[in-house]
Each structure stands twice: as C-alpha cells, then as structure tokens.
Protein backbone atom coordinates (compact mmCIF):
# COMPACT_ATOMS: atom_id res chain seq x y z
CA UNK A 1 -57.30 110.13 3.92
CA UNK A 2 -56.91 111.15 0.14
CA UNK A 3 -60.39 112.31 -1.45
CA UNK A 4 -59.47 109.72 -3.74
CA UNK A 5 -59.02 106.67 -1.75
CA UNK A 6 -61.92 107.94 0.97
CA UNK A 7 -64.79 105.14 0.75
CA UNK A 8 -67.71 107.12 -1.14
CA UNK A 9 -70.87 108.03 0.71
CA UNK A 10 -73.25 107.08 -1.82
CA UNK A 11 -72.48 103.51 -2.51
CA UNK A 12 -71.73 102.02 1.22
CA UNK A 13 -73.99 98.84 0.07
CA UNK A 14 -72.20 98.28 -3.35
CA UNK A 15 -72.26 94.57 -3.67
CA UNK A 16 -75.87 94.08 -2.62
CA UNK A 17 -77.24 96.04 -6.05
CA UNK A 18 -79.14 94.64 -8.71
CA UNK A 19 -76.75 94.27 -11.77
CA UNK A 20 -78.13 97.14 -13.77
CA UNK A 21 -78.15 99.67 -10.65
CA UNK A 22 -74.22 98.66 -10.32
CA UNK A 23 -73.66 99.29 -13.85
CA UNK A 24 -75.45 102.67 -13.40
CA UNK A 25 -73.19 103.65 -10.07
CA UNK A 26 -70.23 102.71 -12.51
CA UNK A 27 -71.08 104.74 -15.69
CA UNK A 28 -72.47 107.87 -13.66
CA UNK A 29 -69.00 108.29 -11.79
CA UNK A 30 -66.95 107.78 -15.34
CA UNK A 31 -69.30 110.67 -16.41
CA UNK A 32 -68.41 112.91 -13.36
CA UNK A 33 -64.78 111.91 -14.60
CA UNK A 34 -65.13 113.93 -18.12
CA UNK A 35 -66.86 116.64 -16.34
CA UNK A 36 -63.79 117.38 -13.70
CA UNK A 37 -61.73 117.40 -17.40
CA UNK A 38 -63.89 119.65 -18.73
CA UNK A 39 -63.69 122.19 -15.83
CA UNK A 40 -59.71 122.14 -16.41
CA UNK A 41 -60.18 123.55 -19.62
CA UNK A 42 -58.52 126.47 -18.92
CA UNK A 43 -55.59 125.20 -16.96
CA UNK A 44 -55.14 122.58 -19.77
CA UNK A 45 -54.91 124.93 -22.59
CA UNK A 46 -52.43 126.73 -20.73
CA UNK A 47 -50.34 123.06 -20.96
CA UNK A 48 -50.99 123.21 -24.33
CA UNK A 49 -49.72 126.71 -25.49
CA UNK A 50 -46.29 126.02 -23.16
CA UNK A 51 -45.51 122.72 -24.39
CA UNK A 52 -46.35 123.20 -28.21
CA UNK A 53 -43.79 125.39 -28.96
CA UNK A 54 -40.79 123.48 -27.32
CA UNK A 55 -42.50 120.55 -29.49
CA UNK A 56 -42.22 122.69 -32.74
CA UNK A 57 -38.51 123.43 -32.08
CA UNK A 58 -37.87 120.03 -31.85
CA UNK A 59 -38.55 118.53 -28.36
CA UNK A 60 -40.12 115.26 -27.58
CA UNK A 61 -43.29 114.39 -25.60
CA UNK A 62 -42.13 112.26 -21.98
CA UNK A 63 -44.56 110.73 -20.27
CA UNK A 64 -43.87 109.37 -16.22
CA UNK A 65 -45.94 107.40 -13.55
CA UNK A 66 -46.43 104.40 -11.71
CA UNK A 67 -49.07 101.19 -12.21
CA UNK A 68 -52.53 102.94 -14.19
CA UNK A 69 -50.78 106.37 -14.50
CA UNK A 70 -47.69 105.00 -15.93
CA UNK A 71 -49.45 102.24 -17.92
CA UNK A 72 -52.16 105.47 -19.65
CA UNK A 73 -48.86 107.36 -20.67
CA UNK A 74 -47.49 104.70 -22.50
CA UNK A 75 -50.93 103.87 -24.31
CA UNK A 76 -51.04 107.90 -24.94
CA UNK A 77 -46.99 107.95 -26.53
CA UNK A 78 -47.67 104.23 -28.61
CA UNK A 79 -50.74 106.18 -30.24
CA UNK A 80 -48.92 109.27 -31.53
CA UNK A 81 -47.17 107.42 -33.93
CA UNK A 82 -50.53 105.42 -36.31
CA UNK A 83 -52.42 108.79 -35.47
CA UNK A 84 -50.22 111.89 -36.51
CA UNK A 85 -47.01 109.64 -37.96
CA UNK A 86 -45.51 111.68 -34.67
CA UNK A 87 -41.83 109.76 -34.73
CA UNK A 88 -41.68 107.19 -32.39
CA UNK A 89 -38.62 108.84 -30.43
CA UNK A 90 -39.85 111.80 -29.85
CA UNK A 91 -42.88 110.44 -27.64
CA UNK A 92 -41.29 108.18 -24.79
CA UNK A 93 -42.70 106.97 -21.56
CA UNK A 94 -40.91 105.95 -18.14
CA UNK A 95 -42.77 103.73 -15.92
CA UNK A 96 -42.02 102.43 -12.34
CA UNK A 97 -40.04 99.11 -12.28
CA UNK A 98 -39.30 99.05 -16.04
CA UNK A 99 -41.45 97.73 -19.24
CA UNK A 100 -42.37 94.72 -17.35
CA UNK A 101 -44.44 96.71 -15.08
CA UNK A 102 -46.68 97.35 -18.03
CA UNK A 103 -48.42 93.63 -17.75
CA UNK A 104 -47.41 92.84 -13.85
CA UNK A 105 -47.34 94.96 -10.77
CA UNK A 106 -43.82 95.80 -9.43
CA UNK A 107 -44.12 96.12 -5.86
CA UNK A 108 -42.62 99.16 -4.45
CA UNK A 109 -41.17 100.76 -7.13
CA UNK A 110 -43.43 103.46 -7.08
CA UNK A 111 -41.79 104.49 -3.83
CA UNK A 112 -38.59 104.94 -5.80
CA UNK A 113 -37.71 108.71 -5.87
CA UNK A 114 -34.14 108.42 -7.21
CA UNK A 115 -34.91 105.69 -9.70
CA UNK A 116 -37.56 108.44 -11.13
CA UNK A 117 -34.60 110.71 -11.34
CA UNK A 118 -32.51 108.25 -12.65
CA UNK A 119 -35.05 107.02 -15.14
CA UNK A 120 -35.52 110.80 -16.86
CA UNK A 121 -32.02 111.61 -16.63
CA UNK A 122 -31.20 108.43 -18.70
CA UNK A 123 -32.90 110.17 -21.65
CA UNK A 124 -30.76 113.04 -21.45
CA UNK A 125 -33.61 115.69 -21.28
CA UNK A 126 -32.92 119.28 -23.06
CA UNK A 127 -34.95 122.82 -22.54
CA UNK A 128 -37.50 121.69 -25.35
CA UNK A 129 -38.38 118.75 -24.19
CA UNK A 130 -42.05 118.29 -22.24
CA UNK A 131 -42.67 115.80 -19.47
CA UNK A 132 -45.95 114.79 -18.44
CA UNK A 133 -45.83 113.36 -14.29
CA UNK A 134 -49.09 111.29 -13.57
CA UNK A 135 -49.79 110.04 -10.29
CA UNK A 136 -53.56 109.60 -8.82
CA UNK A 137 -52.99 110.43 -5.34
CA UNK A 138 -50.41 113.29 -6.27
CA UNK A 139 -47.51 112.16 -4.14
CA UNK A 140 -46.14 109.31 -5.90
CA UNK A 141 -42.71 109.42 -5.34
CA UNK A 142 -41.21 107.95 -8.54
CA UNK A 143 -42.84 110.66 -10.08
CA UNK A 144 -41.71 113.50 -7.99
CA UNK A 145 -38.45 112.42 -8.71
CA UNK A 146 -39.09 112.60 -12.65
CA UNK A 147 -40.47 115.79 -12.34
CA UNK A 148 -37.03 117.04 -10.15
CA UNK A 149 -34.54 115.43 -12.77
CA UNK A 150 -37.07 116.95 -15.63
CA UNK A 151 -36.98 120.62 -14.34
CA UNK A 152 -33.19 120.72 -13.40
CA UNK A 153 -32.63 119.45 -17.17
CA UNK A 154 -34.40 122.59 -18.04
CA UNK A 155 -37.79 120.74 -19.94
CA UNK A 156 -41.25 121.77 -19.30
CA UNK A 157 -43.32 119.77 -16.69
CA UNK A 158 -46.48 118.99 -16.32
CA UNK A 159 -47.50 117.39 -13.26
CA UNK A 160 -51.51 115.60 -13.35
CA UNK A 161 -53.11 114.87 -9.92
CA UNK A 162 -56.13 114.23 -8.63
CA UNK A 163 -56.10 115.17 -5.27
CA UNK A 164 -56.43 118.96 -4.43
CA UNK A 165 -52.74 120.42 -3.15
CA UNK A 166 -50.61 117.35 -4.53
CA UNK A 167 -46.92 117.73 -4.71
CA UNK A 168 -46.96 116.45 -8.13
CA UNK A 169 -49.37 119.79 -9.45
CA UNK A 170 -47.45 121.91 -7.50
CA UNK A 171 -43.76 120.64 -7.93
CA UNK A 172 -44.33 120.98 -11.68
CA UNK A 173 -44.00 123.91 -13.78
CA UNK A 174 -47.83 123.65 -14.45
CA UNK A 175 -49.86 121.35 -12.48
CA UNK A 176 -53.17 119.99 -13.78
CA UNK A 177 -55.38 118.83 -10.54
CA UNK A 178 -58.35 116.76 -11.55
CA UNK A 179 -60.42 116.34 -8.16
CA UNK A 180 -62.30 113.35 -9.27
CA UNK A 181 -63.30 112.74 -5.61
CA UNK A 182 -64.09 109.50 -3.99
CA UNK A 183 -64.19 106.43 -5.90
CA UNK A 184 -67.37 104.02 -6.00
CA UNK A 185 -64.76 101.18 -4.91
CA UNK A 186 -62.85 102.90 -2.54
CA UNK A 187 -59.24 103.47 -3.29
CA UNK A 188 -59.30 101.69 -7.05
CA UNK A 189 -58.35 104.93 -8.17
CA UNK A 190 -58.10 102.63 -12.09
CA UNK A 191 -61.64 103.64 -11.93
CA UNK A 192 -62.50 107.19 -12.06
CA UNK A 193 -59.61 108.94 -11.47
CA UNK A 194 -57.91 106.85 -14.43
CA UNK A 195 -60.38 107.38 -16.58
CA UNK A 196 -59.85 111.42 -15.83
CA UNK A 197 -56.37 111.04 -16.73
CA UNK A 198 -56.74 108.97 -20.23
CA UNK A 199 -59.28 112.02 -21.24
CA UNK A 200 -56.54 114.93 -20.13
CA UNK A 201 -53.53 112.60 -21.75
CA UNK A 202 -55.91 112.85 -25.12
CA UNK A 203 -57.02 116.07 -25.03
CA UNK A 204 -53.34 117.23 -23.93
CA UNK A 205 -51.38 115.24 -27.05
CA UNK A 206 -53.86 115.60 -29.66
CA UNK A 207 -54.66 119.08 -29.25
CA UNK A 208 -50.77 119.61 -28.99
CA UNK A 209 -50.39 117.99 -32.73
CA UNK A 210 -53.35 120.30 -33.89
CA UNK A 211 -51.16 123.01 -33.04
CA UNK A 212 -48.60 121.72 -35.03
CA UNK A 213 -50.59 121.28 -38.07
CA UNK A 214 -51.35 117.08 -38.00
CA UNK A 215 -54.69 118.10 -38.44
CA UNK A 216 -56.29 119.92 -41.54
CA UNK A 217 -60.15 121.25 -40.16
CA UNK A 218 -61.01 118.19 -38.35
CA UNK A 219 -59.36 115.50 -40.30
CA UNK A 220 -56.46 113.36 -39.29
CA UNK A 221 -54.66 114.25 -42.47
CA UNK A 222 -50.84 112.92 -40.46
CA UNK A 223 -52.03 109.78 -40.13
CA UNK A 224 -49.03 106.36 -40.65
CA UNK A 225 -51.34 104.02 -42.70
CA UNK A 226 -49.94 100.88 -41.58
CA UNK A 227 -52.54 98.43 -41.99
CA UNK A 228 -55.34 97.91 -44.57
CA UNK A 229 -58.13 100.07 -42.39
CA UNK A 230 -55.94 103.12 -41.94
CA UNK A 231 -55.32 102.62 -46.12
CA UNK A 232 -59.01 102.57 -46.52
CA UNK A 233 -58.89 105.77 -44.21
CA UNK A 234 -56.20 107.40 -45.91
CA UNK A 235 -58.39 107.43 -49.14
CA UNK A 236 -61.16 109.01 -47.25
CA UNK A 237 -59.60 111.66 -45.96
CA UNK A 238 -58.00 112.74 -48.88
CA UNK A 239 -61.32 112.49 -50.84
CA UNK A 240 -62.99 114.73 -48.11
CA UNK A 241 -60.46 117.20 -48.41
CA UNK A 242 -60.11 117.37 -51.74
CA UNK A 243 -63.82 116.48 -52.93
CA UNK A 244 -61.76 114.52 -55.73
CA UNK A 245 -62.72 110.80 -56.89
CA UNK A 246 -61.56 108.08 -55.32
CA UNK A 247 -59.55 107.09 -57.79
CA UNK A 248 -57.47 110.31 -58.14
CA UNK A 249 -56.72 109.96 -54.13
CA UNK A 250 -55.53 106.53 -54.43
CA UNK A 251 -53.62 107.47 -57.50
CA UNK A 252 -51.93 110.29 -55.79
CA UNK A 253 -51.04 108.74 -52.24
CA UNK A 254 -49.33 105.49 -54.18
CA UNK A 255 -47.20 108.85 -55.79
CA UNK A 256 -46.44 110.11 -52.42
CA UNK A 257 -46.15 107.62 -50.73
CA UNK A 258 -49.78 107.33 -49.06
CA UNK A 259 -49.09 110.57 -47.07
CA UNK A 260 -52.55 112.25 -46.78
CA UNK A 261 -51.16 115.89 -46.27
CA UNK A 262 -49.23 115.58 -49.79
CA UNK A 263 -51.57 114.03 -51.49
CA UNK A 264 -54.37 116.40 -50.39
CA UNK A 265 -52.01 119.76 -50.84
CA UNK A 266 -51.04 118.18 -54.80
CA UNK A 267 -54.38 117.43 -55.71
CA UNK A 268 -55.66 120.56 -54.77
CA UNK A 269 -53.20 122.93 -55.74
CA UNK A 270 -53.03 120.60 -59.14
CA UNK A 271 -49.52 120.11 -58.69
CA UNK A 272 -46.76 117.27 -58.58
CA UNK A 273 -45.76 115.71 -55.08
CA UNK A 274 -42.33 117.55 -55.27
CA UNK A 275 -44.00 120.72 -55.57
CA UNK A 276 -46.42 119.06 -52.43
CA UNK A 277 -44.15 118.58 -50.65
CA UNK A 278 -42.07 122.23 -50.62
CA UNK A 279 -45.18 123.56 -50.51
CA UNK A 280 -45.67 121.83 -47.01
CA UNK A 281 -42.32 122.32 -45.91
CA UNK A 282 -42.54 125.86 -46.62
CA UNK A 283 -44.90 126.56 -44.16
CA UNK A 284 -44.32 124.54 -41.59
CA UNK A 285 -46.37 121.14 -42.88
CA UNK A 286 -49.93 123.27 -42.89
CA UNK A 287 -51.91 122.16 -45.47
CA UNK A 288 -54.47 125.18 -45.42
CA UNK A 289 -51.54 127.73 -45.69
CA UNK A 290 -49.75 125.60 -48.25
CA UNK A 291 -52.98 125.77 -50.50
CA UNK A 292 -53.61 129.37 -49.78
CA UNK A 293 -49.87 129.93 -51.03
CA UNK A 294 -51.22 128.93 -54.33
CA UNK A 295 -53.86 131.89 -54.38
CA UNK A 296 -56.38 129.46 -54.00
C-alpha cells in the first residue's frame, strides 16, 4: 500500500477517544504536516529560483490535479490576484472533470491521462510558462498527463507528491516529495497530506512574487484593494512604509489609483505619481531600488 493510504499505527482505536484526545491526534499530525514542508526547504527553493524567472519574462503560473489537489491549486491561483494584483490570466488552474468538480466529485476522471494532456494543451503552453502537478498518492494519472503535455510544450514542471518515488516527482522537471506518512484516518489523504500541499502551494507562489518585487520588506505593497478591508489595508501599508500621516497615504493612493507601490515610491521620493510610476517601471516595479534611484 501507499504510506499515505496505510492505516496509521498509532490511532487503531480512533473513534473510541475522548473528544479532546481526538482533537489532539488531529492537530499533532497537521503539525507533522508543516514539518515535512519545512524539511523541503531546499528542494523548494530550488522551484522557486527555476520558475521565477520564466515568470519575470512573462509566463503564467498553471496549476493541475484531481479532487483536494486540484481543488488547493485553484484556491492558490484565485488568491494571487487580491494579494499581489498578479493578473488573473496569468495564474490558471486545470482540474479533473472540469469546474464542476470544484463543489462535487467527478468519478473517474482522475484516471483520465489524455484528458490531462488535453486539458494543458488547451492553454497553449510556451517555454516560460510554470506548471505545478499535485497529486497525493503521486500517480494520479490526469496529472501525469499534464505534466507530459506541459514538458513537450517546453514549460517548467513541478510535480508535488507525497509518497516517496512517485511518478509525478520524478516525471517532472523538479519534483517536490512531501512524505507526510500515514494518515490518522486512513487513506483521507484531505487530511494531512492536503494540508502539506496548501503550505508548499503558499510558500511556492508567494515566495515566487517576492522575487518579483510584490513585496517591499515584509509588506504586501501589490495588493488589488477591492473591498473596504483591503482599502483600510492599503492605507496601512503605505503609512508603514512611508512613516507619513494617514492622511497623506489616503491622499496619494486616491492620486494613483490606490496602488500601494506608487503611492509609497511618490511619497517617499516626494514626487508626483507619473514620476512614481517610471520610477517603478524603471526598475522592474521594486520599490526599494526605485527609492534608492533617488539617492535616498
């Protein structure tokens, strides 16, 4: 059997715990989960420093799996956009049986090797694009097939497992394996094994847009401020970058259009947004060079 779907020696009597011991069985395996993630380190920055380049020159982020794996791709592409303003088509995600398969289970369509090949090649990859394969028990066949159409096309890949020796790490360019073992209900690999994919899927994207500047230190300075909390947070972040009033942040994102990196780079270089703004574009949208260009 798979490591992940073998029954796990240290809960066999599961259902006959008190509530609080089998909410302590739970949270101690989803804190093995970040641990296995942590130990990839290494393998994951090497993701990183292949894909962000292809990114810079103008590929797009593809994400590919079946049921949880497909379904945490999706949630990682749909959060690219509020979080770095990271255009919506350049961070797309195939899942087996289709966009209803998001809310309901399509039977068998996992099992679907040339409708994974099918599915890629219908978004006409090119050499700088990146495509992330998920599948839990490593095999998934839909997402072998992704990862076949993805590397004839000439794009990166990136196949995630968690099973040791899984096609899907080792039919991809670079495979991440994240050998999250046994889970405490056997074979709901949703549990543990999911969870180790949503932390690699955020680690992977977000340190991927750090790379290309969305971030200024530690603040989400790309941010789309598209409801009233992220407006709130827009003036924040601009006031913590700047260490200007209130006031003169909200006064300078309504002039540029409430986008943090222009407001912050005008306010500190004392500038108009125009001059923000070529600043920014002039370097390649980093706000620390684009201030330092200033002599500042």
């Amino acid at each position: 059997m798979l490591k992940t779907e073998t029954p796990s020696s240290r809960h066999p009597d599961l259902d006959q715990y008190a509530t609080p011991d089998l909410i302590r069985a739970f949270t101690e395996d989803q804190m093995h989960a970040a641990g296995v993630v942590h130990a990839a380190a290494e393998q994951i920055a090497r993701a990183v420093d292949a894909a962000a380049p292809r990114i810079a020159a103008g590929g797009r982020l593809i994400y590919a799996g079946a049921g949880t794996s497909g379904r945490l791709g999706v949630l990682d592409s749909v959060e690219l956009f509020p979080t770095f303003s990271w255009p919506k088509d350049r961070a797309l995600a195939l899942i087996a049986g289709g966009k209803g398969a998001m809310y309901e289970a399509v039977e068998g369509a996992e099992d679907d090797l040339k409708q994974g090949e099918a599915d890629l090649r219908g978004l006409n990859p090119a050499g700088n694009d990146v495509c992330i394969a998920l599948a839990a028990s490593g095999s998934t066949p839909y997402a072998l097939g992704v990862i076949a159409a993805a590397r004839a096309a000439g794009a990166l890949t990136i196949g995630i497992a968690n099973n040791p020796g899984a096609p899907v790490a080792a039919q991809a360019e670079i495979g991440l394996t994240l050998d999250t073992g046994s889970e405490v209900i056997s074979g709901s690999t949703r549990l543990k094994a999911g969870t180790a994919q949503k932390i690699v899927l955020n680690t992977l994207s977000s340190a991927i847009m750090v790379r290309l500047h969305k971030v200024h230190g530690n603040l989400m300075v790309d941010l789309m401020p598209t409801n009233a909390k992220l407006h709130r947070r827009a003036v924040a972040l601009t006031v913590l970058a700047t260490k200007t009033d209130e006031a003169t942040a909200r006064r300078t994102l309504e002039a540029c259009g409430h986008r943090v990196k222009v407001a912050i780079v005008a306010i500190l270089k004392k500038t108009d947004v125009a001059s923000a703004e070529a600043a920014l574009a002039a370097v390649g949208g980093s706000v620390r060079q684009a201030v330092r260009e200033g002599g500042r």
